[in-house]
PDB file of N, CA and C in Angstrom:
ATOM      1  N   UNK A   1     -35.356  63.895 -16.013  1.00  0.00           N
ATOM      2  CA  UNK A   1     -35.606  65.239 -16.425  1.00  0.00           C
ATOM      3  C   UNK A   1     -35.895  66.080 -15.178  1.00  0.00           C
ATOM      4  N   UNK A   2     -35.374  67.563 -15.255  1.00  0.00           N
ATOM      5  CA  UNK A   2     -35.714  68.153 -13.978  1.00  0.00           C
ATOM      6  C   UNK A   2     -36.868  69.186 -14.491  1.00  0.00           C
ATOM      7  N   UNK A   3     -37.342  69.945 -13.483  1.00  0.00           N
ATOM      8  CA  UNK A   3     -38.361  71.230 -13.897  1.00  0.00           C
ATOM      9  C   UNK A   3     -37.675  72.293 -12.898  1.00  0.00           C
ATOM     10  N   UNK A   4     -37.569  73.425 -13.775  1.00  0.00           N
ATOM     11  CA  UNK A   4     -37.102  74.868 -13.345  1.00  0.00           C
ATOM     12  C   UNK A   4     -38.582  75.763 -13.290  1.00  0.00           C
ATOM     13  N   UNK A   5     -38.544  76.294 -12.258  1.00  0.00           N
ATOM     14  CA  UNK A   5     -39.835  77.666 -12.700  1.00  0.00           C
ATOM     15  C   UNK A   5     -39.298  78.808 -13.353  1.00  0.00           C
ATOM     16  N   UNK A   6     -40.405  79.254 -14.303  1.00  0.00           N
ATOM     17  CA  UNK A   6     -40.472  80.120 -15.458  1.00  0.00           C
ATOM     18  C   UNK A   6     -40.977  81.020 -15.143  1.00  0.00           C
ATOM     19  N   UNK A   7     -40.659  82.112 -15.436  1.00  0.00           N
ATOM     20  CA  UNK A   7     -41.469  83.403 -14.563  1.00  0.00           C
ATOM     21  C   UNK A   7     -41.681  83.953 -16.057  1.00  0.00           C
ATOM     22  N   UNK A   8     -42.779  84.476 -16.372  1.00  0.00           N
ATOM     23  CA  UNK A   8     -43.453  85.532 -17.806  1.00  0.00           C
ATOM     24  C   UNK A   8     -42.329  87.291 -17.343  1.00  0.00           C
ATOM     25  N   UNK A   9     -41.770  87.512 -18.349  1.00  0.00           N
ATOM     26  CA  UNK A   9     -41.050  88.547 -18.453  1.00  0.00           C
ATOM     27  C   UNK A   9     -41.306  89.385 -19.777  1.00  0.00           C
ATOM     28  N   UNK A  10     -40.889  90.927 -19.403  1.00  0.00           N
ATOM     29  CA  UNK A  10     -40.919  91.648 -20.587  1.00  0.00           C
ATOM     30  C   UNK A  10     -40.185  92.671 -20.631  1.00  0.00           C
ATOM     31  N   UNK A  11     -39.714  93.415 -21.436  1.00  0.00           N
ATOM     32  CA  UNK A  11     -38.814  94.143 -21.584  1.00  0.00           C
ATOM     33  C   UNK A  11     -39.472  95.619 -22.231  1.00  0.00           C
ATOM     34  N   UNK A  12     -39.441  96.703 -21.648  1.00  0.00           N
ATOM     35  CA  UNK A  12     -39.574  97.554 -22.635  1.00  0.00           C
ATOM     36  C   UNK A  12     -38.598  98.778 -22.784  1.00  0.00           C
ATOM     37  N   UNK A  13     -38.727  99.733 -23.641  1.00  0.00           N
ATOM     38  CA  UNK A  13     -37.859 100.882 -23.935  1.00  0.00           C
ATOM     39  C   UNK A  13     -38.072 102.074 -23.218  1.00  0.00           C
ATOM     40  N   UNK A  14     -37.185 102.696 -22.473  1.00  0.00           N
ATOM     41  CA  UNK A  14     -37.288 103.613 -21.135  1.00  0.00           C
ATOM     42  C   UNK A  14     -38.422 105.209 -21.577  1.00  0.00           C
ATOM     43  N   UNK A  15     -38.583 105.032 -23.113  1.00  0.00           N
ATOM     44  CA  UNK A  15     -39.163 106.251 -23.365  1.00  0.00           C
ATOM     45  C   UNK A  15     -40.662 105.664 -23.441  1.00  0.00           C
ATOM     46  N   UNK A  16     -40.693 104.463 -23.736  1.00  0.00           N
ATOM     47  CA  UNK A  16     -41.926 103.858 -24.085  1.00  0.00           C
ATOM     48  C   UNK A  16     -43.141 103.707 -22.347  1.00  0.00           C
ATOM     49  N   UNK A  17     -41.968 103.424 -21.300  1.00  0.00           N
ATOM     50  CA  UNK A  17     -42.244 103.358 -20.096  1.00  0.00           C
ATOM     51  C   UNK A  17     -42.848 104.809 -19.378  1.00  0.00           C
ATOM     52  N   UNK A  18     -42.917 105.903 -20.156  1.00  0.00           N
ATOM     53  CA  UNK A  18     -43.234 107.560 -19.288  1.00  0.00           C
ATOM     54  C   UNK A  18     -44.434 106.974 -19.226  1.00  0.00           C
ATOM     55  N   UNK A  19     -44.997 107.436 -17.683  1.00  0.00           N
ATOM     56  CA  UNK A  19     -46.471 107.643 -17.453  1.00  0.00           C
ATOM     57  C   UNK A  19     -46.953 105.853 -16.624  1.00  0.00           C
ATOM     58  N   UNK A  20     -46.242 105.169 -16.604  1.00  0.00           N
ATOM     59  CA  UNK A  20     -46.268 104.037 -15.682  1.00  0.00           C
ATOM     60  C   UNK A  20     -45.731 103.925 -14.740  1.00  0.00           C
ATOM     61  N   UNK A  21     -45.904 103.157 -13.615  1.00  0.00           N
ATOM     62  CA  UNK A  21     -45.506 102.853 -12.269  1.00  0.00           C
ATOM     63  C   UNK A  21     -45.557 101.441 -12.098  1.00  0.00           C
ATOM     64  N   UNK A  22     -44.401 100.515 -11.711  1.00  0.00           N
ATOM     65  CA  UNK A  22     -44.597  98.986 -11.918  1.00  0.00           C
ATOM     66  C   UNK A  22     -43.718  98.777  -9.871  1.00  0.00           C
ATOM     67  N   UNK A  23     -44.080  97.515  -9.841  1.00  0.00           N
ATOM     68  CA  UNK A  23     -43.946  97.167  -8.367  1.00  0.00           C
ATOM     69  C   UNK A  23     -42.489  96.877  -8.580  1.00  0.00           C
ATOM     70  N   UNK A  24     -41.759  96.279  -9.422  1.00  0.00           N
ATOM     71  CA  UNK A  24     -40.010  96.076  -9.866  1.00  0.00           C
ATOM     72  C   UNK A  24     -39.767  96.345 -11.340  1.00  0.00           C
ATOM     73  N   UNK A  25     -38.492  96.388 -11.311  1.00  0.00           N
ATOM     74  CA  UNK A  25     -37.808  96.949 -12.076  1.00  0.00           C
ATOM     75  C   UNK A  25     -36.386  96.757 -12.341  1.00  0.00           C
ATOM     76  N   UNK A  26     -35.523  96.401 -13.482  1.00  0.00           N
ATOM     77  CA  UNK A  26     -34.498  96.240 -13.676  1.00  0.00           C
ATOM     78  C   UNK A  26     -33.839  97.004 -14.579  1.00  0.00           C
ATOM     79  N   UNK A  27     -33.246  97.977 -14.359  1.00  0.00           N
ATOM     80  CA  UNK A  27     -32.561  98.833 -15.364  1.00  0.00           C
ATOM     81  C   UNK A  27     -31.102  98.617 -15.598  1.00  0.00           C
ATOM     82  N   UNK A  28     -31.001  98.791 -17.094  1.00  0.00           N
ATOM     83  CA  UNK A  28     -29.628  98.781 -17.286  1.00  0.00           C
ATOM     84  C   UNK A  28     -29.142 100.283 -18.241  1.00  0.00           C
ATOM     85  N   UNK A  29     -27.874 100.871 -17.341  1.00  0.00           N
ATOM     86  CA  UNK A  29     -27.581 102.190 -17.999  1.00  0.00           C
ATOM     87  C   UNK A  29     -26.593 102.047 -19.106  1.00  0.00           C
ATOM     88  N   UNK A  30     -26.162 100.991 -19.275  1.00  0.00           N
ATOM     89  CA  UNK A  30     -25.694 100.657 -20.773  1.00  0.00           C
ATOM     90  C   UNK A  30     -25.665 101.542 -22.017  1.00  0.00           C
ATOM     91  N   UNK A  31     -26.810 101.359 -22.069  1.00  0.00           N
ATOM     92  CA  UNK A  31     -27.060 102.125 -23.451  1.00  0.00           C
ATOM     93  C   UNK A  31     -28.014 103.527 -23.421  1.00  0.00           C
ATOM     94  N   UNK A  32     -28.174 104.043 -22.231  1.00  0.00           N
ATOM     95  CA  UNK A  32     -28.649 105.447 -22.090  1.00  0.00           C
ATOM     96  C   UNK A  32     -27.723 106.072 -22.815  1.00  0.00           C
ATOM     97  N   UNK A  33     -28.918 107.275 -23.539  1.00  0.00           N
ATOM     98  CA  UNK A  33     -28.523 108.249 -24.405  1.00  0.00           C
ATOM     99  C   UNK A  33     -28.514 109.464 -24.488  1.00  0.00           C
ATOM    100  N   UNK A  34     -30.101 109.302 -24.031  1.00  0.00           N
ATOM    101  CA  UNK A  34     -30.677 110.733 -23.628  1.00  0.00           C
ATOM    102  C   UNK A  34     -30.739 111.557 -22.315  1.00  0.00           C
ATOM    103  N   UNK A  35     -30.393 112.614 -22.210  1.00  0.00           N
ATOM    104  CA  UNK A  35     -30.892 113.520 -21.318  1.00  0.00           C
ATOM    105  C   UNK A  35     -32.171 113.276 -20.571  1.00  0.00           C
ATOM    106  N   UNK A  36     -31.853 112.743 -19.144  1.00  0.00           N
ATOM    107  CA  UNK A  36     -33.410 112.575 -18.536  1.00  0.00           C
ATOM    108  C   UNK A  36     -33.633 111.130 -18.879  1.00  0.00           C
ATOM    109  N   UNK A  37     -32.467 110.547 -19.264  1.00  0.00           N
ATOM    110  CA  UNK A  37     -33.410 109.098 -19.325  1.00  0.00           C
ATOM    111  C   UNK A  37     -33.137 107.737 -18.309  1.00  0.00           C
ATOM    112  N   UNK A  38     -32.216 108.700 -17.256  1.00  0.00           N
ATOM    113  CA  UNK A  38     -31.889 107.641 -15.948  1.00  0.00           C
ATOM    114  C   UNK A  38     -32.995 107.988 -15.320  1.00  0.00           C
ATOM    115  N   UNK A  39     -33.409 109.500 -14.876  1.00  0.00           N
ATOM    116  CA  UNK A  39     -34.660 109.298 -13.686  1.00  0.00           C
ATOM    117  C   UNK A  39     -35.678 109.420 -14.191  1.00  0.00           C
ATOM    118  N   UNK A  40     -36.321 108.810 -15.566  1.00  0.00           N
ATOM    119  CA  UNK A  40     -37.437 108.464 -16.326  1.00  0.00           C
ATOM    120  C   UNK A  40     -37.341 106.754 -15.865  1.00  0.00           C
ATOM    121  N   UNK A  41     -36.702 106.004 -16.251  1.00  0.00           N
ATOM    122  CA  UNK A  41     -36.271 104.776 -15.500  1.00  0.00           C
ATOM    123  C   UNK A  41     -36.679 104.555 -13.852  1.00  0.00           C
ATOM    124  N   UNK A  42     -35.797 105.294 -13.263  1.00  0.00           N
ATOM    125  CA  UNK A  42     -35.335 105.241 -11.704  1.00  0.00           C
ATOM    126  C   UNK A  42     -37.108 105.706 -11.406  1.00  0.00           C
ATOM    127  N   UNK A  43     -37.509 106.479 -11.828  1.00  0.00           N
ATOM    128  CA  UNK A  43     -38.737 107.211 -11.274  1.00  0.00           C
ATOM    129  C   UNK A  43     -40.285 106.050 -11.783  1.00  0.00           C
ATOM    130  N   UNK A  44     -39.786 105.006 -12.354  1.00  0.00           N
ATOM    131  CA  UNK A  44     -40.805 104.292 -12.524  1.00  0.00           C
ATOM    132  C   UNK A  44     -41.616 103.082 -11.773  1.00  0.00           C
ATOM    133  N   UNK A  45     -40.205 102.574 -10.763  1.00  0.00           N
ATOM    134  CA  UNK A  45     -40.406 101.370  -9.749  1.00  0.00           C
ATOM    135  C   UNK A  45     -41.088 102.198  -8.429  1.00  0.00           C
ATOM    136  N   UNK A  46     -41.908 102.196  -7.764  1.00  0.00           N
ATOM    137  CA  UNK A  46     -42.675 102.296  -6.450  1.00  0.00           C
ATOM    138  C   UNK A  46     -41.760 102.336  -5.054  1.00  0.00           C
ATOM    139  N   UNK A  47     -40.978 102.060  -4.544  1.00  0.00           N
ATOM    140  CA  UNK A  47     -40.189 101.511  -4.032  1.00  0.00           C
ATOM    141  C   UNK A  47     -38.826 101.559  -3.765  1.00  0.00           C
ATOM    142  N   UNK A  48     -37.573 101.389  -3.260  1.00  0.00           N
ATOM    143  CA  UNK A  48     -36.418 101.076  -3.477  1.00  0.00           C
ATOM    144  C   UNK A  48     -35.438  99.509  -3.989  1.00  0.00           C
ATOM    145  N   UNK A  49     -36.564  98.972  -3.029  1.00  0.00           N
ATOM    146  CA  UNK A  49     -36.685  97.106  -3.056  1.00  0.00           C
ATOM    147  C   UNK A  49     -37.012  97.169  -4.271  1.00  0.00           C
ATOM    148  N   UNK A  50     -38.152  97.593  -5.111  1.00  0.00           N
ATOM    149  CA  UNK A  50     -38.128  96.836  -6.372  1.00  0.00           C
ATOM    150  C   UNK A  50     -37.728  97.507  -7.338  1.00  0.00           C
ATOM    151  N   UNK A  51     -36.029  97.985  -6.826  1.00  0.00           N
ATOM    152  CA  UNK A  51     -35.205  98.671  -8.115  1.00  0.00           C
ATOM    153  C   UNK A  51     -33.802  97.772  -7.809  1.00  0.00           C
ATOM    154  N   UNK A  52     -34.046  96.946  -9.531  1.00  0.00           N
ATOM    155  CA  UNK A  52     -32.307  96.403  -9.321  1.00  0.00           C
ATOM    156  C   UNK A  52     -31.486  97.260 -10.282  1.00  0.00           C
ATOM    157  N   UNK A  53     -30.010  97.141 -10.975  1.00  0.00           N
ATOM    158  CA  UNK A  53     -29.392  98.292 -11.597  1.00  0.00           C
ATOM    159  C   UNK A  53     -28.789  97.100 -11.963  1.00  0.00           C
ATOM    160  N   UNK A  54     -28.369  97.352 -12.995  1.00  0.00           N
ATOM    161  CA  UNK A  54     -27.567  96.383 -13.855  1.00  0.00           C
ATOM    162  C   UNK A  54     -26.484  97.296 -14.891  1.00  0.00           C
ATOM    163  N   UNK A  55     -25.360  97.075 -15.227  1.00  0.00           N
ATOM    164  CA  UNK A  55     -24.655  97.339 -15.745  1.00  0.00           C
ATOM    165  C   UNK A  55     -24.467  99.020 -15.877  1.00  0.00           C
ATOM    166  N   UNK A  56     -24.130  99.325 -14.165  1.00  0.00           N
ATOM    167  CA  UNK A  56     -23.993 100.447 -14.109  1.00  0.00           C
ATOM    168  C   UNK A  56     -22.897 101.378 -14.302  1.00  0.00           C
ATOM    169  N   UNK A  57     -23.331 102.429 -15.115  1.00  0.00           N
ATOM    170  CA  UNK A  57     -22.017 103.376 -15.527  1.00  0.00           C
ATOM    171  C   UNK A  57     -22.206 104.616 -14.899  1.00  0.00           C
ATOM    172  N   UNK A  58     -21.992 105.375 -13.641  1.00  0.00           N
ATOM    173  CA  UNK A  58     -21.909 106.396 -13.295  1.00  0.00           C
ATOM    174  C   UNK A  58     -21.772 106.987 -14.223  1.00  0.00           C
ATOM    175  N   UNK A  59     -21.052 107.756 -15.297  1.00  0.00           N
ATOM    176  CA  UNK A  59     -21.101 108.988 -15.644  1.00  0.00           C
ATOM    177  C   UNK A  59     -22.490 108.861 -16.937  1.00  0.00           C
ATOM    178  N   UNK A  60     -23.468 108.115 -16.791  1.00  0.00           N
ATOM    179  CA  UNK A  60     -24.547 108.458 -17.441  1.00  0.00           C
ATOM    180  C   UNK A  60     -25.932 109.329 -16.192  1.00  0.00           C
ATOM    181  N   UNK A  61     -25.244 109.674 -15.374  1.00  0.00           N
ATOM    182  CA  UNK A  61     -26.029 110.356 -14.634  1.00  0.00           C
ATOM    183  C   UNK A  61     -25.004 111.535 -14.122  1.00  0.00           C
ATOM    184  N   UNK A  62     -25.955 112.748 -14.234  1.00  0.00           N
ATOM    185  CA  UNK A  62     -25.162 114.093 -13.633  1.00  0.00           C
ATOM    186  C   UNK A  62     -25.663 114.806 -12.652  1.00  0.00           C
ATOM    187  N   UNK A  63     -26.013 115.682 -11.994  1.00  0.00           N
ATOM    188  CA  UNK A  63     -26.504 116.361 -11.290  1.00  0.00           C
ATOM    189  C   UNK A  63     -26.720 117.799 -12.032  1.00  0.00           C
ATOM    190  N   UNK A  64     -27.759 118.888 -12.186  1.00  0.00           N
ATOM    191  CA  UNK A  64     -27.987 119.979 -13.312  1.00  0.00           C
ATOM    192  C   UNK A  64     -27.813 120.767 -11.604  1.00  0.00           C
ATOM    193  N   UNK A  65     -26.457 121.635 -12.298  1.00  0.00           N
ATOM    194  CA  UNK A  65     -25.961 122.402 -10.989  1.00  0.00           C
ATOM    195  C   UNK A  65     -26.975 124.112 -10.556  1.00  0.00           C
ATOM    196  N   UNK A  66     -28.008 124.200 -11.463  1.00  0.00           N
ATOM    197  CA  UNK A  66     -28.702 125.144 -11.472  1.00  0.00           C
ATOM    198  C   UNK A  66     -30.492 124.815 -10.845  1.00  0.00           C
ATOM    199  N   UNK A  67     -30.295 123.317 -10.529  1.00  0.00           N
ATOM    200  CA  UNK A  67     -31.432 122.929  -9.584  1.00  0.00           C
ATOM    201  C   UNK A  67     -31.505 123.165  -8.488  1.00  0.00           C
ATOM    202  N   UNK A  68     -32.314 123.761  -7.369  1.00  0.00           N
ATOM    203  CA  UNK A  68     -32.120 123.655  -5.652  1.00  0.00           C
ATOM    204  C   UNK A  68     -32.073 122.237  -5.315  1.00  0.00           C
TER     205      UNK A  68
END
């Protein structure tokens, strides 16, 4: 028999996440829906290192051409 290490994981929902800051992070833009809900995500990891991207779809992110 072999032994693998198990790391404790959790998952939550990107609206459920406003108002936290975590050391990593794994997002997937898959199933974004809402307006504002890539840099509600993106804006939650500390860091650059502890942001991975998973199943990324460019056109779920835009740029609002009326921002400086």
């Amino acid at each position: 028999m072999k032994q693998f290490p198990l790391r404790l994981s959790w998952a939550m929902a990107i609206h459920k996440a406003q108002g936290i800051t975590v050391d990593q992070v794994i997002i997937s833009t898959k199933d974004m829906f809402g307006t504002g809900m890539g840099y509600t995500a993106l804006s939650r990891v500390r860091t650059l290192e502890g942001l991975f991207l998973i199943d990324l779809h460019p056109n779920k992110f835009y740029c609002n051409e009326n921002v400086d």
